[in-house]
C-alpha atoms as a PDB file:
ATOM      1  CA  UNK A   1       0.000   0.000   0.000  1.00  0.00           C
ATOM      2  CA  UNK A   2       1.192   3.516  -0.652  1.00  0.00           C
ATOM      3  CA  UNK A   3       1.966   6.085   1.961  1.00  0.00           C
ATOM      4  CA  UNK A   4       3.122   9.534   1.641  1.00  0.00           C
ATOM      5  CA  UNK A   5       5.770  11.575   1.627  1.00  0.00           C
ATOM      6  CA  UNK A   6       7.027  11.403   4.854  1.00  0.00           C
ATOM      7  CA  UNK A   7      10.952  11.938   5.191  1.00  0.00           C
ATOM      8  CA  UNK A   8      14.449  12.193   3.637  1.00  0.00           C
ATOM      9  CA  UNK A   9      14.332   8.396   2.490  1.00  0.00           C
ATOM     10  CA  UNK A  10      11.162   8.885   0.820  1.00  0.00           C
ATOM     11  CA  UNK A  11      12.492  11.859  -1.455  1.00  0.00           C
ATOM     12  CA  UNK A  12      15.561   9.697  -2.045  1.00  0.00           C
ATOM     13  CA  UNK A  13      13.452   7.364  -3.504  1.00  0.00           C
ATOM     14  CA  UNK A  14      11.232   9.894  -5.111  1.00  0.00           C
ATOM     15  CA  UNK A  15      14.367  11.571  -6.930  1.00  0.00           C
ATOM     16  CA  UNK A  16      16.009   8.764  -7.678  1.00  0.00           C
ATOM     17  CA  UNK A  17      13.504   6.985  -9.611  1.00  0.00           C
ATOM     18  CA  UNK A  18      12.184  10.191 -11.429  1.00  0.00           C
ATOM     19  CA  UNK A  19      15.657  11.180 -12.578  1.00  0.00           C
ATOM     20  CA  UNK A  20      16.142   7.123 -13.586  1.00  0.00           C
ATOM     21  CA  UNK A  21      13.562   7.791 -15.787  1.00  0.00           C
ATOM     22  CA  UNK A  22      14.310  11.102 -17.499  1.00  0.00           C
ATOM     23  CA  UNK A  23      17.915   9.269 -17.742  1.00  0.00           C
ATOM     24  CA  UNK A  24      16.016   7.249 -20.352  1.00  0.00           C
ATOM     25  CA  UNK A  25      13.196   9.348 -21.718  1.00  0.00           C
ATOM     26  CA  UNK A  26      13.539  10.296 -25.779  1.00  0.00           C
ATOM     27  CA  UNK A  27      12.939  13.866 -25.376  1.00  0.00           C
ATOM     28  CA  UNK A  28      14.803  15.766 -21.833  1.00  0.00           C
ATOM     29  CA  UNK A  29      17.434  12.094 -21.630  1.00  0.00           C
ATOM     30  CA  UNK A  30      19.609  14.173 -23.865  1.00  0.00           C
ATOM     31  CA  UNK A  31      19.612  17.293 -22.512  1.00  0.00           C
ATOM     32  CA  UNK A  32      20.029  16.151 -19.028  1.00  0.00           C
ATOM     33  CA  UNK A  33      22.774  13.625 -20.166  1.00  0.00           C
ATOM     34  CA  UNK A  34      24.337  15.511 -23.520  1.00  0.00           C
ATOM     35  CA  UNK A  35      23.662  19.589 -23.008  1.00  0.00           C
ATOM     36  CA  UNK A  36      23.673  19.608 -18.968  1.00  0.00           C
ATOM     37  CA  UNK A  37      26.493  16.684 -19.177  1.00  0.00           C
ATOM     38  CA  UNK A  38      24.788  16.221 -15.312  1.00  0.00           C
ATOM     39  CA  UNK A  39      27.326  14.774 -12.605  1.00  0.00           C
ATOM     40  CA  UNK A  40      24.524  12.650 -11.278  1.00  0.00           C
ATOM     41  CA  UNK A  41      26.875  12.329  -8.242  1.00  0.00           C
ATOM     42  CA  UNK A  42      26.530  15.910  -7.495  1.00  0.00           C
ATOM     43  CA  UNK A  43      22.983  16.463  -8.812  1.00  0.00           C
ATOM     44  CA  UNK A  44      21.129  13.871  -6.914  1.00  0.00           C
ATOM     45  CA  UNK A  45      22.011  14.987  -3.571  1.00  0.00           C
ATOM     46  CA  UNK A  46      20.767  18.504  -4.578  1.00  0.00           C
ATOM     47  CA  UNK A  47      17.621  17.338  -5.409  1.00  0.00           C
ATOM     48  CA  UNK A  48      17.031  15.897  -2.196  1.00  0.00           C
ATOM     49  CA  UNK A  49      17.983  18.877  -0.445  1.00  0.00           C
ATOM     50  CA  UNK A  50      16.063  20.760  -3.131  1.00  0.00           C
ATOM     51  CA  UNK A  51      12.796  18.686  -2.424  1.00  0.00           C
ATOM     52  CA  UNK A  52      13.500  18.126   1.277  1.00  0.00           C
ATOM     53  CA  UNK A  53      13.405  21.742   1.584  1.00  0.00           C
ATOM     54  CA  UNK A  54      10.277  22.504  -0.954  1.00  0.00           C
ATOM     55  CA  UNK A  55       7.886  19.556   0.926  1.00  0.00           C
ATOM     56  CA  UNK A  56       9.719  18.772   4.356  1.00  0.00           C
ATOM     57  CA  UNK A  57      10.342  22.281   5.361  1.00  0.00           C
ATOM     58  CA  UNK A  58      14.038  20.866   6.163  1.00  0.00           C
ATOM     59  CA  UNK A  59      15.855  24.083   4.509  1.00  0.00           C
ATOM     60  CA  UNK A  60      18.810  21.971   3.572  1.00  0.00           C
ATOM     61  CA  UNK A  61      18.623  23.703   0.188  1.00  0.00           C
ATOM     62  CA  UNK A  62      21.059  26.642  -1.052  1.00  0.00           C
ATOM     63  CA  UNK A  63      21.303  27.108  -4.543  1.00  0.00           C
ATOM     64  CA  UNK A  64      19.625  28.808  -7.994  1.00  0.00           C
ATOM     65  CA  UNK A  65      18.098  26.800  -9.856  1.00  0.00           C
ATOM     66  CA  UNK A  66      16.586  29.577 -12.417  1.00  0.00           C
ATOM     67  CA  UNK A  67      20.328  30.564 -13.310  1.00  0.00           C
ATOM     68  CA  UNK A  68      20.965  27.200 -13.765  1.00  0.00           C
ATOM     69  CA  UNK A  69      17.961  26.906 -16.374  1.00  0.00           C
ATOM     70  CA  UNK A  70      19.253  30.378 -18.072  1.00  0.00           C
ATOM     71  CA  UNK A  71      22.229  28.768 -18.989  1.00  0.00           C
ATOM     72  CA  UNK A  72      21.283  25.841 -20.065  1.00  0.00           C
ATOM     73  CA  UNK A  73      18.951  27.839 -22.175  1.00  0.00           C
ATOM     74  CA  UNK A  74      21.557  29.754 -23.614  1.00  0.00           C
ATOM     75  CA  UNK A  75      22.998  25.994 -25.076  1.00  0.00           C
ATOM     76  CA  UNK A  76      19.655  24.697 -25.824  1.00  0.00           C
ATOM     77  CA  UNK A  77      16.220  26.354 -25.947  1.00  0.00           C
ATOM     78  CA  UNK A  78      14.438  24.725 -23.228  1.00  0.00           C
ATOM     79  CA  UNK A  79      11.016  24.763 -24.707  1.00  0.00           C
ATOM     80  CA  UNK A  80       7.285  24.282 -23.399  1.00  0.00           C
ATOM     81  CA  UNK A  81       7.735  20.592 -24.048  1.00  0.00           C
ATOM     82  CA  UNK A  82      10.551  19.978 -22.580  1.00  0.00           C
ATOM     83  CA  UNK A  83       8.722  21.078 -19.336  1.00  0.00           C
ATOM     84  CA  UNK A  84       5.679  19.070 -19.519  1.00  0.00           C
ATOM     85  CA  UNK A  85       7.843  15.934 -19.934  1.00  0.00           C
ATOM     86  CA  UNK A  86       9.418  16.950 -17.122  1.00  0.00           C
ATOM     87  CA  UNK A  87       6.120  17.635 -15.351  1.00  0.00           C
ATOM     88  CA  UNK A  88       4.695  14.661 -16.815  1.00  0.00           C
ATOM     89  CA  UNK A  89       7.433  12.325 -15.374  1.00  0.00           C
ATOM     90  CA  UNK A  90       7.791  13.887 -12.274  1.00  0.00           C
ATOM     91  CA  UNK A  91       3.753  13.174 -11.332  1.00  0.00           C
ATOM     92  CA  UNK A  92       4.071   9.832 -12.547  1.00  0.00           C
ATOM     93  CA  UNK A  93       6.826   8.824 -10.469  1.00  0.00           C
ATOM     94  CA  UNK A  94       4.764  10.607  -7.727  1.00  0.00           C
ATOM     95  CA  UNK A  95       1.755   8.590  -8.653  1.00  0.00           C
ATOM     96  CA  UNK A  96       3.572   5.417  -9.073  1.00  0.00           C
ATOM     97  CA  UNK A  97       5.437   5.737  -5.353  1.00  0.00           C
ATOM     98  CA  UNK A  98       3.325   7.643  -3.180  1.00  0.00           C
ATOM     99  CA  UNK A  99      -0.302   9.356  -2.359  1.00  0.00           C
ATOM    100  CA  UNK A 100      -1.653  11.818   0.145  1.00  0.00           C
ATOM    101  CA  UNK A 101      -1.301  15.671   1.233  1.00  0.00           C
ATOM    102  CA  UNK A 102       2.562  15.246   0.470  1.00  0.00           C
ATOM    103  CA  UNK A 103       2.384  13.611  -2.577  1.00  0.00           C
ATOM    104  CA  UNK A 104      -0.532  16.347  -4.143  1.00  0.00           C
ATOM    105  CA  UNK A 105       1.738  19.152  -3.114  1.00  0.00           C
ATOM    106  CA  UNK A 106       4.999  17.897  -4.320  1.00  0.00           C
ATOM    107  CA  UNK A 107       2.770  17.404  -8.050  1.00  0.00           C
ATOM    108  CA  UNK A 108       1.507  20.885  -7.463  1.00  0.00           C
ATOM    109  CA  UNK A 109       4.943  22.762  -6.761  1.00  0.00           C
ATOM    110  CA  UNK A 110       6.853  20.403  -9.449  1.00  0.00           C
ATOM    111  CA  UNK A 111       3.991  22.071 -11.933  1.00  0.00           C
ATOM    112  CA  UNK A 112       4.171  25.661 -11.008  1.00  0.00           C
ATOM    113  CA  UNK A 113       7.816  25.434 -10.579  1.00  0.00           C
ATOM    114  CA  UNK A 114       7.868  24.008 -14.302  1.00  0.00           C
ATOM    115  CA  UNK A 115       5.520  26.977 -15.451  1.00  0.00           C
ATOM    116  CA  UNK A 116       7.954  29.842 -13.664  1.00  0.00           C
ATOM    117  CA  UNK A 117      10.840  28.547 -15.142  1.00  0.00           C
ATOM    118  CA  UNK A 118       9.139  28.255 -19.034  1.00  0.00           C
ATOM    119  CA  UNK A 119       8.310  31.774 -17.834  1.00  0.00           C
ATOM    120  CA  UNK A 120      11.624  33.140 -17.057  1.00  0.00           C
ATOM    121  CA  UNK A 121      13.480  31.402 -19.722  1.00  0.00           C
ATOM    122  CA  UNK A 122      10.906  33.582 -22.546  1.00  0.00           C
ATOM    123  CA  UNK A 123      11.521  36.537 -20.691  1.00  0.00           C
ATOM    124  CA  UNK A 124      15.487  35.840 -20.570  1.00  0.00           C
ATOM    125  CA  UNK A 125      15.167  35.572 -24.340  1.00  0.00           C
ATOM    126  CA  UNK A 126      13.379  39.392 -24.836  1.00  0.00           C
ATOM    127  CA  UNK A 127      15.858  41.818 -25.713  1.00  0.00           C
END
């Protein structure tokens, strides 16, 4: 039976089997793997800081992740599909692992974080 998100371990498992699958997926694989050239070493560990912070209130996190996306925009045009794969993966690994109050608001935040950064990266672009 499926619980929710409840602690560190859980968003280990969450991040680790989302970013297993975008490892693998046709369309952001490649720029995760090939543009990014991601140290999945460093990365990971981020991410659970990243979503430990966003869902756990643990404030573990310190980084920017919207100056991350500008530049990797600047190499490749991160495009509205590119973020609704992401989106799309990200609540099916959700769906697949987990379900309750946690689990809605980590699928809520991963979409509106997905929207600001589509956002930002067409505004980057304006002269």
């Amino acid at each position: 039976m499926k619980t929710d998100i409840q602690n560190r371990q859980d968003i280990i498992l969450l991040v680790n089997t989302f970013y297993e699958k975008v490892e693998r997926d046709a369309i952001i694989g490649p720029i995760f793997t090939n543009v990014a050239n991601v140290d999945w070493d460093k990365h990971l560990p981020l991410m659970y800081s990243f979503w430990c912070t966003q869902l756990l209130e643990e404030q573990s996190y310190a980084g920017n992740p919207m100056m991350v996306h500008e530049h990797l925009n600047k190499k490749h045009t991160l495009m509205q599909y590119h973020f609704d794969g992401w989106v799309r993966i990200f609540v099916e690994t959700v769906d697949e692992l987990f379900t309750g109050v946690k689990a809605d608001e980590a699928k809520s935040r991963a979409s509106q974080i997905s929207s600001l950064m589509h956002h930002r990266m067409r505004e980057s672009e304006r002269p």
